[in-house]
ModelCIF file with pLDDT and N, C-alpha, C, O atoms, coordinates in Angstrom:
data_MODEL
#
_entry.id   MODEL 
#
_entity.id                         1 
_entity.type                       polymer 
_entity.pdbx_number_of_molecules   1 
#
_entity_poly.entity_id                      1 
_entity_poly.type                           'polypeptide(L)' 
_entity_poly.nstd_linkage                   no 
_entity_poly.nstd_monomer                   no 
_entity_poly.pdbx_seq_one_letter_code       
;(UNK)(UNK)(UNK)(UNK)(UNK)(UNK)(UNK)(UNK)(UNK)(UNK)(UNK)(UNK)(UNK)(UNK)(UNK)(UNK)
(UNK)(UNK)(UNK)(UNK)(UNK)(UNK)(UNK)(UNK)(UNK)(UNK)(UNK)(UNK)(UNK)(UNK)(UNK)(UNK)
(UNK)(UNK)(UNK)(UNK)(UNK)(UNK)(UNK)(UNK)(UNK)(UNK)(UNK)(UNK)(UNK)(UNK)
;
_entity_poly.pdbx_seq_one_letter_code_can   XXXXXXXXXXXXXXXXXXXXXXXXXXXXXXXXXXXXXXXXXXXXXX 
_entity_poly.pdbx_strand_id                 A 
#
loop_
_entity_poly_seq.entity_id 
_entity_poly_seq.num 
_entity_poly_seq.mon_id 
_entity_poly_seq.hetero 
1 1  UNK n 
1 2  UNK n 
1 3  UNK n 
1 4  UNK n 
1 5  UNK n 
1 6  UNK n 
1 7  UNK n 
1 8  UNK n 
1 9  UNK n 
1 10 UNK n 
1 11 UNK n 
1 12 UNK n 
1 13 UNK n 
1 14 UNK n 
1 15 UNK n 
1 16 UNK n 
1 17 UNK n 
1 18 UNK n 
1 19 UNK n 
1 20 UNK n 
1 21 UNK n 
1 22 UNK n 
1 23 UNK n 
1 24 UNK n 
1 25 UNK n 
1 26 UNK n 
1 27 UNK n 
1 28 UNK n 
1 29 UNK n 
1 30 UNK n 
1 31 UNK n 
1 32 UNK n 
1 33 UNK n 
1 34 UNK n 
1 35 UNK n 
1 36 UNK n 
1 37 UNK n 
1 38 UNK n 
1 39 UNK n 
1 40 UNK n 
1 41 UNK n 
1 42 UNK n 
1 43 UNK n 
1 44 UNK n 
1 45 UNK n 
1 46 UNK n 
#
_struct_asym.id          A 
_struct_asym.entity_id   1 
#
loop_
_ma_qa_metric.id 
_ma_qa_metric.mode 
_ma_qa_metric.name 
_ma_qa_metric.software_group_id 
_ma_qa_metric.type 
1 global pLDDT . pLDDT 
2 local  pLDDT . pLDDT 
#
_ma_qa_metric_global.metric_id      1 
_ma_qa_metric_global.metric_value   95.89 
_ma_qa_metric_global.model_id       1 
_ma_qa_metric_global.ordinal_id     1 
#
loop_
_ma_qa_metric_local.label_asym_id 
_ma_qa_metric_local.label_comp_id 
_ma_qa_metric_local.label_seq_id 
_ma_qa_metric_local.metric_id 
_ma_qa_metric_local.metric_value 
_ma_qa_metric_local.model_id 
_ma_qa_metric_local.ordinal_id 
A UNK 1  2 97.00 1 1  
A UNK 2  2 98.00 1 2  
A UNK 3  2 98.00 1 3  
A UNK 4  2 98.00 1 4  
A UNK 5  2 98.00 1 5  
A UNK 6  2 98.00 1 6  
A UNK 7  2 98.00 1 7  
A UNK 8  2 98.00 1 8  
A UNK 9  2 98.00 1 9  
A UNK 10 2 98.00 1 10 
A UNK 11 2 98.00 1 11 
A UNK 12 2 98.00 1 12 
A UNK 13 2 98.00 1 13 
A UNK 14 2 97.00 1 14 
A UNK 15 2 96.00 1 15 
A UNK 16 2 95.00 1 16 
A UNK 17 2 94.00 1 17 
A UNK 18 2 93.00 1 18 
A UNK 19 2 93.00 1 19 
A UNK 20 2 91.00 1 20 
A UNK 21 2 88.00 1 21 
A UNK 22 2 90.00 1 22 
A UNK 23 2 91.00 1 23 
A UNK 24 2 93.00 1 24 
A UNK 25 2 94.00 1 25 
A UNK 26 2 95.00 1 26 
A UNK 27 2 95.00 1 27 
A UNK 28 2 97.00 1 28 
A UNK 29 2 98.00 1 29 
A UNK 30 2 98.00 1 30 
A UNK 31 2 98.00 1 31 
A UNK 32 2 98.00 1 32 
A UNK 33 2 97.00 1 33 
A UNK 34 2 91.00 1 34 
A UNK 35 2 94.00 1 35 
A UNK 36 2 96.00 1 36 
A UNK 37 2 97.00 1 37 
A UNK 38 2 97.00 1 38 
A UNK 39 2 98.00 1 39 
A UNK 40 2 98.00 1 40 
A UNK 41 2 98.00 1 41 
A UNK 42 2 98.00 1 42 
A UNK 43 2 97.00 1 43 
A UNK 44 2 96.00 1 44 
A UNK 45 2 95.00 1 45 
A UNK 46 2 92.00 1 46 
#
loop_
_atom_site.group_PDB 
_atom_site.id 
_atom_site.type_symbol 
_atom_site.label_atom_id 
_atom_site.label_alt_id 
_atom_site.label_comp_id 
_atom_site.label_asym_id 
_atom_site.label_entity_id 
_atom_site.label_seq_id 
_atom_site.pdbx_PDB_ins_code 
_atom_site.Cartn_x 
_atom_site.Cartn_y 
_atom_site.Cartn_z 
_atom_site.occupancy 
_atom_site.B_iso_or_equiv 
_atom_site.pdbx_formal_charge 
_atom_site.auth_seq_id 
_atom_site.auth_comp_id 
_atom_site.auth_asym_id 
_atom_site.auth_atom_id 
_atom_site.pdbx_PDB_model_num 
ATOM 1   N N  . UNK A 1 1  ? 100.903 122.272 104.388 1.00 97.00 ? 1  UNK A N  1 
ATOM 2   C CA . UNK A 1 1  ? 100.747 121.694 103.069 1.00 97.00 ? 1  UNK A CA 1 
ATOM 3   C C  . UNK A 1 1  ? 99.354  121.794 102.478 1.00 97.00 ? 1  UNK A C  1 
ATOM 4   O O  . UNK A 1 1  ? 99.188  121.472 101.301 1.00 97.00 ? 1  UNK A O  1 
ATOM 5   N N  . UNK A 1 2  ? 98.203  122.277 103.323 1.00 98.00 ? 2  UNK A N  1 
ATOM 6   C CA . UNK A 1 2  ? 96.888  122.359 102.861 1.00 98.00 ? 2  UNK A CA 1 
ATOM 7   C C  . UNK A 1 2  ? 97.187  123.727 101.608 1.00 98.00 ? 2  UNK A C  1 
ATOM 8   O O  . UNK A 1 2  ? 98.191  124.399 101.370 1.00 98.00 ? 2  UNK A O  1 
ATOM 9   N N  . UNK A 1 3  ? 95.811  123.715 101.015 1.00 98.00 ? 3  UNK A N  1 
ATOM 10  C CA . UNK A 1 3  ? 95.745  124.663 100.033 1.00 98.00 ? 3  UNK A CA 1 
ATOM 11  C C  . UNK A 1 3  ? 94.469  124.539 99.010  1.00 98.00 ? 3  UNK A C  1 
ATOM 12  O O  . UNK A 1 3  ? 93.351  124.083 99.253  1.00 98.00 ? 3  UNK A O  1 
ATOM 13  N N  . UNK A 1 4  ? 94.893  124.988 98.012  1.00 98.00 ? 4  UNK A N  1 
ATOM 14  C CA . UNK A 1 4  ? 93.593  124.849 96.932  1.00 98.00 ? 4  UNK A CA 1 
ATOM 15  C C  . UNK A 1 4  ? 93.968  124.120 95.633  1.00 98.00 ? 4  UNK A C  1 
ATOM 16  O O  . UNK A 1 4  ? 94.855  124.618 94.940  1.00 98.00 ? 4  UNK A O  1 
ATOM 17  N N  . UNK A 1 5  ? 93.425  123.087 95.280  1.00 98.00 ? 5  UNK A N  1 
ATOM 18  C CA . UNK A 1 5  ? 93.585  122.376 94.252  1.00 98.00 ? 5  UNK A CA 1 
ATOM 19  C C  . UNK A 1 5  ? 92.724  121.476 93.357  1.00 98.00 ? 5  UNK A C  1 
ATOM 20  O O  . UNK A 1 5  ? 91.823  120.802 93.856  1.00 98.00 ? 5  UNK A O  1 
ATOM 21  N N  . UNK A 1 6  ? 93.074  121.446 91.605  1.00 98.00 ? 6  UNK A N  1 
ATOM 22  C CA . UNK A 1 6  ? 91.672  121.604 91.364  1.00 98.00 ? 6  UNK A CA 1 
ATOM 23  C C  . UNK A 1 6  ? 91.349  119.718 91.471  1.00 98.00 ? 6  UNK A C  1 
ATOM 24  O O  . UNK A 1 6  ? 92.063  118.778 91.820  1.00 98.00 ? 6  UNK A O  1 
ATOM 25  N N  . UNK A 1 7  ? 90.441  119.781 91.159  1.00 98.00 ? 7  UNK A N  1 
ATOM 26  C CA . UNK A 1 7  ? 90.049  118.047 91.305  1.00 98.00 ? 7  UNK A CA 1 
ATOM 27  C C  . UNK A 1 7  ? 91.044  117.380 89.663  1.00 98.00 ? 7  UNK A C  1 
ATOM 28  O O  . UNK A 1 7  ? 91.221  117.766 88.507  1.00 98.00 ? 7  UNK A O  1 
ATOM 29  N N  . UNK A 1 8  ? 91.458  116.182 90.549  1.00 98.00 ? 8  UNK A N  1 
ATOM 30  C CA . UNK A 1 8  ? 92.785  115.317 90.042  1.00 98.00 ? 8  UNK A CA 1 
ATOM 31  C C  . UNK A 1 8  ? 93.976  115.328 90.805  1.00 98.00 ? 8  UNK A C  1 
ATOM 32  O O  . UNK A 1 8  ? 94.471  114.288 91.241  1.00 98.00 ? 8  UNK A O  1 
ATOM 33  N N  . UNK A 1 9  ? 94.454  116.435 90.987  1.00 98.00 ? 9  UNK A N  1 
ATOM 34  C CA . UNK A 1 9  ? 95.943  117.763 91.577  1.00 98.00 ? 9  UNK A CA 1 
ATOM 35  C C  . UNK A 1 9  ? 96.168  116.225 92.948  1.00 98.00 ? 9  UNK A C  1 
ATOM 36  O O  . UNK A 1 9  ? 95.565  115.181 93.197  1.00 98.00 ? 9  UNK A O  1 
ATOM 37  N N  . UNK A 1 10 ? 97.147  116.810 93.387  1.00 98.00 ? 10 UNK A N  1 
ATOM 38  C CA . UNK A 1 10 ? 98.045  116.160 94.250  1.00 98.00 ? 10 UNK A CA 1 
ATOM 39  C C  . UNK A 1 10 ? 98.443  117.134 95.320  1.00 98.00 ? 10 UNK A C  1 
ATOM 40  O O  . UNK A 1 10 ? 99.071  118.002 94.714  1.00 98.00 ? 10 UNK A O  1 
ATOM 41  N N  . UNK A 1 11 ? 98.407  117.445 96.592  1.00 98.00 ? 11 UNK A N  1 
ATOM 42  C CA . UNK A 1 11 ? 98.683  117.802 97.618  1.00 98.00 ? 11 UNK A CA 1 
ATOM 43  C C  . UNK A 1 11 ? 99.546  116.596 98.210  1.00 98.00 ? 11 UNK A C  1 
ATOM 44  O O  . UNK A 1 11 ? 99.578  115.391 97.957  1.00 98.00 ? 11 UNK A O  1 
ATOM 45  N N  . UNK A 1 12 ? 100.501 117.739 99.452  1.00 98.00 ? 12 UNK A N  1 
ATOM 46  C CA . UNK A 1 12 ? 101.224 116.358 100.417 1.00 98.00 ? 12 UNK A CA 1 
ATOM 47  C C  . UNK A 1 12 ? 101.178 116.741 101.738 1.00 98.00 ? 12 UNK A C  1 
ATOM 48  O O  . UNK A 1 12 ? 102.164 117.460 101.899 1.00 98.00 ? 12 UNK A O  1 
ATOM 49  N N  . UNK A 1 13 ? 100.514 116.643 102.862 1.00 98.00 ? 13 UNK A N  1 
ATOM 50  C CA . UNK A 1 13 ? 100.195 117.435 104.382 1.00 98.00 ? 13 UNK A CA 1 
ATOM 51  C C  . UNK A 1 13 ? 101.634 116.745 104.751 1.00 98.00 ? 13 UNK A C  1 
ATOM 52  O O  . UNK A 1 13 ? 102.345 115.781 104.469 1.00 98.00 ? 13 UNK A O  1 
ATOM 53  N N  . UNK A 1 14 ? 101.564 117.971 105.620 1.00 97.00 ? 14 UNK A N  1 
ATOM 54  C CA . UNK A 1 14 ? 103.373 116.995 106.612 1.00 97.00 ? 14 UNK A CA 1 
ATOM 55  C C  . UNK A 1 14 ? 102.177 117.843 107.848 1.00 97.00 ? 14 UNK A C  1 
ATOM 56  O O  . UNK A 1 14 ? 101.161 118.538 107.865 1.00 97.00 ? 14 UNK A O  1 
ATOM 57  N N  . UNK A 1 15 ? 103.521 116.953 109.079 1.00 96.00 ? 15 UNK A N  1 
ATOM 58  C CA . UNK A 1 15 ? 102.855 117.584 110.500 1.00 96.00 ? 15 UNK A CA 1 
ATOM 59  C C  . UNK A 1 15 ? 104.258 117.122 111.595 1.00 96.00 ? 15 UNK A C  1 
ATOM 60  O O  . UNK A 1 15 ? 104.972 116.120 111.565 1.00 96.00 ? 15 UNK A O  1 
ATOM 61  N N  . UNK A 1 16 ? 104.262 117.796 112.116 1.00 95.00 ? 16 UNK A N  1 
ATOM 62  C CA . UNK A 1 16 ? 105.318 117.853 112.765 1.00 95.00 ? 16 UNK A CA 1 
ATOM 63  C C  . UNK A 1 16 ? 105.418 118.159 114.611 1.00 95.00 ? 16 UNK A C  1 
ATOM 64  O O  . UNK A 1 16 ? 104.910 119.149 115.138 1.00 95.00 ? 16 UNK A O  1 
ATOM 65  N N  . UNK A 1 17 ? 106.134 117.139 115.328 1.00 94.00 ? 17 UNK A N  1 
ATOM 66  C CA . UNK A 1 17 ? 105.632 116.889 116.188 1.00 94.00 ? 17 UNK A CA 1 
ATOM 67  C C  . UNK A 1 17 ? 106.629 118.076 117.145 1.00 94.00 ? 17 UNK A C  1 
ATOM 68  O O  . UNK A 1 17 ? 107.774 117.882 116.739 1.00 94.00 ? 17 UNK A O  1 
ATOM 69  N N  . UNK A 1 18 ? 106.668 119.153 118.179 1.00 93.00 ? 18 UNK A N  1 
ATOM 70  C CA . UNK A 1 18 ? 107.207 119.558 119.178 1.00 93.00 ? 18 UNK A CA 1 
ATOM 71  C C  . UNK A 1 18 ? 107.350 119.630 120.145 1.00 93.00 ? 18 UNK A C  1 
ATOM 72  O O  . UNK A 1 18 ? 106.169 119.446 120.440 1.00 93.00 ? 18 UNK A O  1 
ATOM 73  N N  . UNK A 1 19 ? 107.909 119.780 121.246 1.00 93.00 ? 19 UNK A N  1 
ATOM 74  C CA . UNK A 1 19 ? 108.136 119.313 122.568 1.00 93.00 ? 19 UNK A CA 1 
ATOM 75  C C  . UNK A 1 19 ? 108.655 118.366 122.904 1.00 93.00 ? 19 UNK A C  1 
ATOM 76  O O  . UNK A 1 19 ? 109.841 118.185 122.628 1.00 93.00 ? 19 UNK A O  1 
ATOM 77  N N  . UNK A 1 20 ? 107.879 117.401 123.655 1.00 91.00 ? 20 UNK A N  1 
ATOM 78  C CA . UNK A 1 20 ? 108.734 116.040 124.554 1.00 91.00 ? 20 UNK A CA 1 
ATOM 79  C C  . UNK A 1 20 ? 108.661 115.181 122.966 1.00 91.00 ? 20 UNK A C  1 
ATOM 80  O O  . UNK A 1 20 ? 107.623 115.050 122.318 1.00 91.00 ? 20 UNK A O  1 
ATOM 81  N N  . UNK A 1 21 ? 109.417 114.890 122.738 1.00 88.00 ? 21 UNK A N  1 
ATOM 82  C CA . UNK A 1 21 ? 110.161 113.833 121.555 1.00 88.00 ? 21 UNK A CA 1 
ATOM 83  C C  . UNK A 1 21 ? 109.166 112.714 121.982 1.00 88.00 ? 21 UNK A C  1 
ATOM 84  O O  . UNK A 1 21 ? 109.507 112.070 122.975 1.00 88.00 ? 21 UNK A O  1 
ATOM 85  N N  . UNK A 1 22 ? 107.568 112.267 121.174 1.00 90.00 ? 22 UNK A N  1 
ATOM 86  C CA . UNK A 1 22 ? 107.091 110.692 120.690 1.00 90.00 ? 22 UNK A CA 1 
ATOM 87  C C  . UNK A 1 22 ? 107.944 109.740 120.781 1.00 90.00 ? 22 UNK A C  1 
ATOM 88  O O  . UNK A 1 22 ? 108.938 109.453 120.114 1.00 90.00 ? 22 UNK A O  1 
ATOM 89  N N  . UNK A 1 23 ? 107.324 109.164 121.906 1.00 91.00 ? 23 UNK A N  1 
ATOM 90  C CA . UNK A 1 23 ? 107.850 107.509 122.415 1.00 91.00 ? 23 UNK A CA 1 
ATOM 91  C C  . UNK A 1 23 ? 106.623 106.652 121.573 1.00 91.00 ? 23 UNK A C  1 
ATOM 92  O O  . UNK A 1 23 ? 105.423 106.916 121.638 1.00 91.00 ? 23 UNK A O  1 
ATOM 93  N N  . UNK A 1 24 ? 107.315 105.442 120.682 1.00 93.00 ? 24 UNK A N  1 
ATOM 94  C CA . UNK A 1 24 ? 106.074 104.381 120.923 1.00 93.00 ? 24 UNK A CA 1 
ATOM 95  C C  . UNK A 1 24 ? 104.832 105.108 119.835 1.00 93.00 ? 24 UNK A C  1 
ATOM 96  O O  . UNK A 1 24 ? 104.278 104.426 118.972 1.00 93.00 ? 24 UNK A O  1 
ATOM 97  N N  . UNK A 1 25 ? 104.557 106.413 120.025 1.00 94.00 ? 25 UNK A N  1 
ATOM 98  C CA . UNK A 1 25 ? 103.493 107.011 119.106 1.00 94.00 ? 25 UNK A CA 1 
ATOM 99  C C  . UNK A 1 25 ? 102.893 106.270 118.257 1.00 94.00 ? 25 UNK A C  1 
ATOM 100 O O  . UNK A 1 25 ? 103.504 105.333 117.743 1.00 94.00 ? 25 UNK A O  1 
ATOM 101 N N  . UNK A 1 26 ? 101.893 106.473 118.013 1.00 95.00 ? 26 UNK A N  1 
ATOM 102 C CA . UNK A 1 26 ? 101.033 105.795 116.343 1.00 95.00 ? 26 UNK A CA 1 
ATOM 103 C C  . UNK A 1 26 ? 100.579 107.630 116.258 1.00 95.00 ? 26 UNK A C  1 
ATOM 104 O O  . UNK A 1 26 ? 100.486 108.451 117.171 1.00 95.00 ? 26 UNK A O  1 
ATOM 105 N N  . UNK A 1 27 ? 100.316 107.814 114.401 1.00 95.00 ? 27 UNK A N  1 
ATOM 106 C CA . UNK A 1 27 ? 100.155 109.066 114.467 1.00 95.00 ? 27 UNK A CA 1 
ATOM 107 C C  . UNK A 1 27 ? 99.170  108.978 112.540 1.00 95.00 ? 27 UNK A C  1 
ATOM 108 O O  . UNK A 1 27 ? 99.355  108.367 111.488 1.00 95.00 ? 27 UNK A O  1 
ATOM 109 N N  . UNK A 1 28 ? 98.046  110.121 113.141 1.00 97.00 ? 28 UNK A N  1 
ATOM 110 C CA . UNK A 1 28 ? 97.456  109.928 111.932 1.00 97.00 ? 28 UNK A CA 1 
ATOM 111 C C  . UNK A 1 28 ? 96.604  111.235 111.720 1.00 97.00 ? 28 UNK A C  1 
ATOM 112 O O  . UNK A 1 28 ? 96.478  112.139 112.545 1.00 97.00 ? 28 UNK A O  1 
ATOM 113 N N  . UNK A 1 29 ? 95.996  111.166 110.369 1.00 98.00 ? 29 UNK A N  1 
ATOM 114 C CA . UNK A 1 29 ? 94.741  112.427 109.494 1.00 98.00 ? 29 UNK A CA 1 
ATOM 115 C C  . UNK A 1 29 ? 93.793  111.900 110.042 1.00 98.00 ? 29 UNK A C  1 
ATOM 116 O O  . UNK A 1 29 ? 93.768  110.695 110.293 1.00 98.00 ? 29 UNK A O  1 
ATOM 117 N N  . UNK A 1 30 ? 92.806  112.753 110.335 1.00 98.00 ? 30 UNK A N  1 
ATOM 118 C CA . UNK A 1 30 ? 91.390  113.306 110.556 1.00 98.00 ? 30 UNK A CA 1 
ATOM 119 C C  . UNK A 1 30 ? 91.050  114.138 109.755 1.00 98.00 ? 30 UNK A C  1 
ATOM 120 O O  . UNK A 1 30 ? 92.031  114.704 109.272 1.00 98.00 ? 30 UNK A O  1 
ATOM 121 N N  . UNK A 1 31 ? 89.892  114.568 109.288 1.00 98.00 ? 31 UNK A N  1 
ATOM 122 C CA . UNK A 1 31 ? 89.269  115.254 108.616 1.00 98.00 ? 31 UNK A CA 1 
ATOM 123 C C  . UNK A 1 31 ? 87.762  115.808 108.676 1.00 98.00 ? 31 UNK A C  1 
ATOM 124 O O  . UNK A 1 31 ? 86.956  114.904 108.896 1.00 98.00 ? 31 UNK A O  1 
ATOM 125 N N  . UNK A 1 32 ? 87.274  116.906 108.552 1.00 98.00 ? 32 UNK A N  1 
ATOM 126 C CA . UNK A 1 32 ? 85.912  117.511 109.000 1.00 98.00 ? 32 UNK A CA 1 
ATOM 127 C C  . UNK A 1 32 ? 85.551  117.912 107.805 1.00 98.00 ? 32 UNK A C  1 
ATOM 128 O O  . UNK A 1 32 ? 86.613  118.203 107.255 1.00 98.00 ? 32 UNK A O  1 
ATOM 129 N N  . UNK A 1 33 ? 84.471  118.150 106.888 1.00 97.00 ? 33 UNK A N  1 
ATOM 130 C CA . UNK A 1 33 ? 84.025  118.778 105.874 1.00 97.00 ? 33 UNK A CA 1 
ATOM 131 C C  . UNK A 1 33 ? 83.472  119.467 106.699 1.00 97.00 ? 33 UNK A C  1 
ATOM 132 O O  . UNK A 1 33 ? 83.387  119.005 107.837 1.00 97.00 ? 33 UNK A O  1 
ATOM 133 N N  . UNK A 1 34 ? 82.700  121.287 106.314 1.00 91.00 ? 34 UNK A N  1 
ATOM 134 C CA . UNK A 1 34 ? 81.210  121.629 106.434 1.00 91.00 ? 34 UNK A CA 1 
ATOM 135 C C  . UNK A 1 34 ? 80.251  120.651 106.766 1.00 91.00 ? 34 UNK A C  1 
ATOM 136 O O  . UNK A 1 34 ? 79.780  119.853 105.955 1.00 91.00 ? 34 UNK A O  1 
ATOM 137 N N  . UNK A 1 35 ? 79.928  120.724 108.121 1.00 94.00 ? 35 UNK A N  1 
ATOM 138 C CA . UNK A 1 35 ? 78.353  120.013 108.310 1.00 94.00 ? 35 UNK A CA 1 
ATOM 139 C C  . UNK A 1 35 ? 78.257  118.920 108.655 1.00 94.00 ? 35 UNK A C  1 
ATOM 140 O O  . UNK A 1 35 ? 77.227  118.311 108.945 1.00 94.00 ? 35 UNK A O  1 
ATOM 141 N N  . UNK A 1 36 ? 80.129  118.290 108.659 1.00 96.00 ? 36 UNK A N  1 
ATOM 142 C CA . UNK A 1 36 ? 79.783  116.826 108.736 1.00 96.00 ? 36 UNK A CA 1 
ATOM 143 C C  . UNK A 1 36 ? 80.642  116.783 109.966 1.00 96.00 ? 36 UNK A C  1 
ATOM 144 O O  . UNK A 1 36 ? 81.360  117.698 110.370 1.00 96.00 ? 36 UNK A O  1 
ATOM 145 N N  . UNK A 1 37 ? 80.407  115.132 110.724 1.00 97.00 ? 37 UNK A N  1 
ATOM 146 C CA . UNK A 1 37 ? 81.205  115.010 111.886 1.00 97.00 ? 37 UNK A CA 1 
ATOM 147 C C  . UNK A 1 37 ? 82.792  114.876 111.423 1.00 97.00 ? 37 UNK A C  1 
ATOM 148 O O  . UNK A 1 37 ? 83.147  115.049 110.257 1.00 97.00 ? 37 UNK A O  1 
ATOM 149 N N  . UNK A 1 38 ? 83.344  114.672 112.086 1.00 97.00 ? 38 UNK A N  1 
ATOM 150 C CA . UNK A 1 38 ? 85.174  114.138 112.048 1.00 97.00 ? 38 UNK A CA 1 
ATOM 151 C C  . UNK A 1 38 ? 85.245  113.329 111.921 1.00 97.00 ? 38 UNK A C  1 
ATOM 152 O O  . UNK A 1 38 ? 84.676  112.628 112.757 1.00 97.00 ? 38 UNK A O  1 
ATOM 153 N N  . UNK A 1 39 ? 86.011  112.595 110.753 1.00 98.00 ? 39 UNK A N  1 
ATOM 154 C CA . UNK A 1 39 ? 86.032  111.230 110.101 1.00 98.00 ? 39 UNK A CA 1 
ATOM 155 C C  . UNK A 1 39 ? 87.594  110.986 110.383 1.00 98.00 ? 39 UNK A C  1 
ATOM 156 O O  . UNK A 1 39 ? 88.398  111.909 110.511 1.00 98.00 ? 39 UNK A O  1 
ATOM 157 N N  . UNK A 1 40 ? 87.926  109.585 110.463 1.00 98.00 ? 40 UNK A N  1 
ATOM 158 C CA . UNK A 1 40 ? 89.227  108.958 109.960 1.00 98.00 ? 40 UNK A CA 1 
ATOM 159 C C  . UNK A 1 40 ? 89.591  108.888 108.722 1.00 98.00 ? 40 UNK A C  1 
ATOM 160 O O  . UNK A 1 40 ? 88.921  108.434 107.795 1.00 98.00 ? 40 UNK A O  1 
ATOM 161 N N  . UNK A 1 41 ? 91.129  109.533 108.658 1.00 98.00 ? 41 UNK A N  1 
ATOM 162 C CA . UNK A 1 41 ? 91.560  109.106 106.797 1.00 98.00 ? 41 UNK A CA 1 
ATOM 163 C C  . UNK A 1 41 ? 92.209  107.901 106.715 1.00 98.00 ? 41 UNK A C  1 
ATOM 164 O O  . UNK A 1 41 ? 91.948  106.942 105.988 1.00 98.00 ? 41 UNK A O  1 
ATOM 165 N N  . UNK A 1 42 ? 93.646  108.126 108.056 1.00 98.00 ? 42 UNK A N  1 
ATOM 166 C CA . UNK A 1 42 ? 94.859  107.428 107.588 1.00 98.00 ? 42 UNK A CA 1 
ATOM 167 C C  . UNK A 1 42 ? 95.297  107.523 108.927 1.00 98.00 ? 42 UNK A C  1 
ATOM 168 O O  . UNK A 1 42 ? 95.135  108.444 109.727 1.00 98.00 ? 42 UNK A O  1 
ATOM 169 N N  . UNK A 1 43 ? 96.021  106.165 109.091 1.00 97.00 ? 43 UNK A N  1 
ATOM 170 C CA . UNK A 1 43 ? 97.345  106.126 110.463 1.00 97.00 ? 43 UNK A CA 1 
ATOM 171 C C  . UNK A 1 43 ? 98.422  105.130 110.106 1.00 97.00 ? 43 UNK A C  1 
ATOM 172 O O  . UNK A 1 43 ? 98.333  104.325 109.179 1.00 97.00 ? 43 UNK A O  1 
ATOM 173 N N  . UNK A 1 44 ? 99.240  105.231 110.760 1.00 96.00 ? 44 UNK A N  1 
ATOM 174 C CA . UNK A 1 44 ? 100.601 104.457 110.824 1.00 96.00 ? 44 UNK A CA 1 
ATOM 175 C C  . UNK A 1 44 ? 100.396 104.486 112.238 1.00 96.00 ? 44 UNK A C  1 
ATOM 176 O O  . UNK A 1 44 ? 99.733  105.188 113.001 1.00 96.00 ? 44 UNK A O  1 
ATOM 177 N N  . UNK A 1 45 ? 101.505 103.077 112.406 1.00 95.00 ? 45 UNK A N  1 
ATOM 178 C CA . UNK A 1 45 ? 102.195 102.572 114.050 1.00 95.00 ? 45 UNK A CA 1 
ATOM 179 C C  . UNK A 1 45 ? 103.568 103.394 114.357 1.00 95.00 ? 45 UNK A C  1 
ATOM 180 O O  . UNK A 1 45 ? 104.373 103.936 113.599 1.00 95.00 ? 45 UNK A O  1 
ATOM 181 N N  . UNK A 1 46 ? 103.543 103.340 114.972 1.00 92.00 ? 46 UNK A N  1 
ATOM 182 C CA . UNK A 1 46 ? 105.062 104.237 115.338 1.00 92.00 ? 46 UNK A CA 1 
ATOM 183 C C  . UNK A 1 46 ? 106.650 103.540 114.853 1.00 92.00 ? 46 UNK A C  1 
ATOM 184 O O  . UNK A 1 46 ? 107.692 104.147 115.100 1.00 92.00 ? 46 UNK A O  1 
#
């Protein structure tokens, strides 16, 4: 779902889990700009 969009625009990331089927999981975005460390966006509980 990533891409290019201009400032305002609306994107929607999906992510999708494979293999052994999430028990219990909590699952969430991270994010890195250029230059910067890895930040938290967003999570949910399972």
């Amino acid at each position: 779902g990533g891409g290019l969009v201009q400032a305002g625009g609306s994107l929607r990331l999906s992510c999708a889990a494979s293999g052994p089927t999430l028990v219990r999981s909590a699952m969430g975005w991270f994010r890195q700009a250029p230059g910067m460390e890895r930040e938290f966006v967003a999570a949910i509980t399972w």
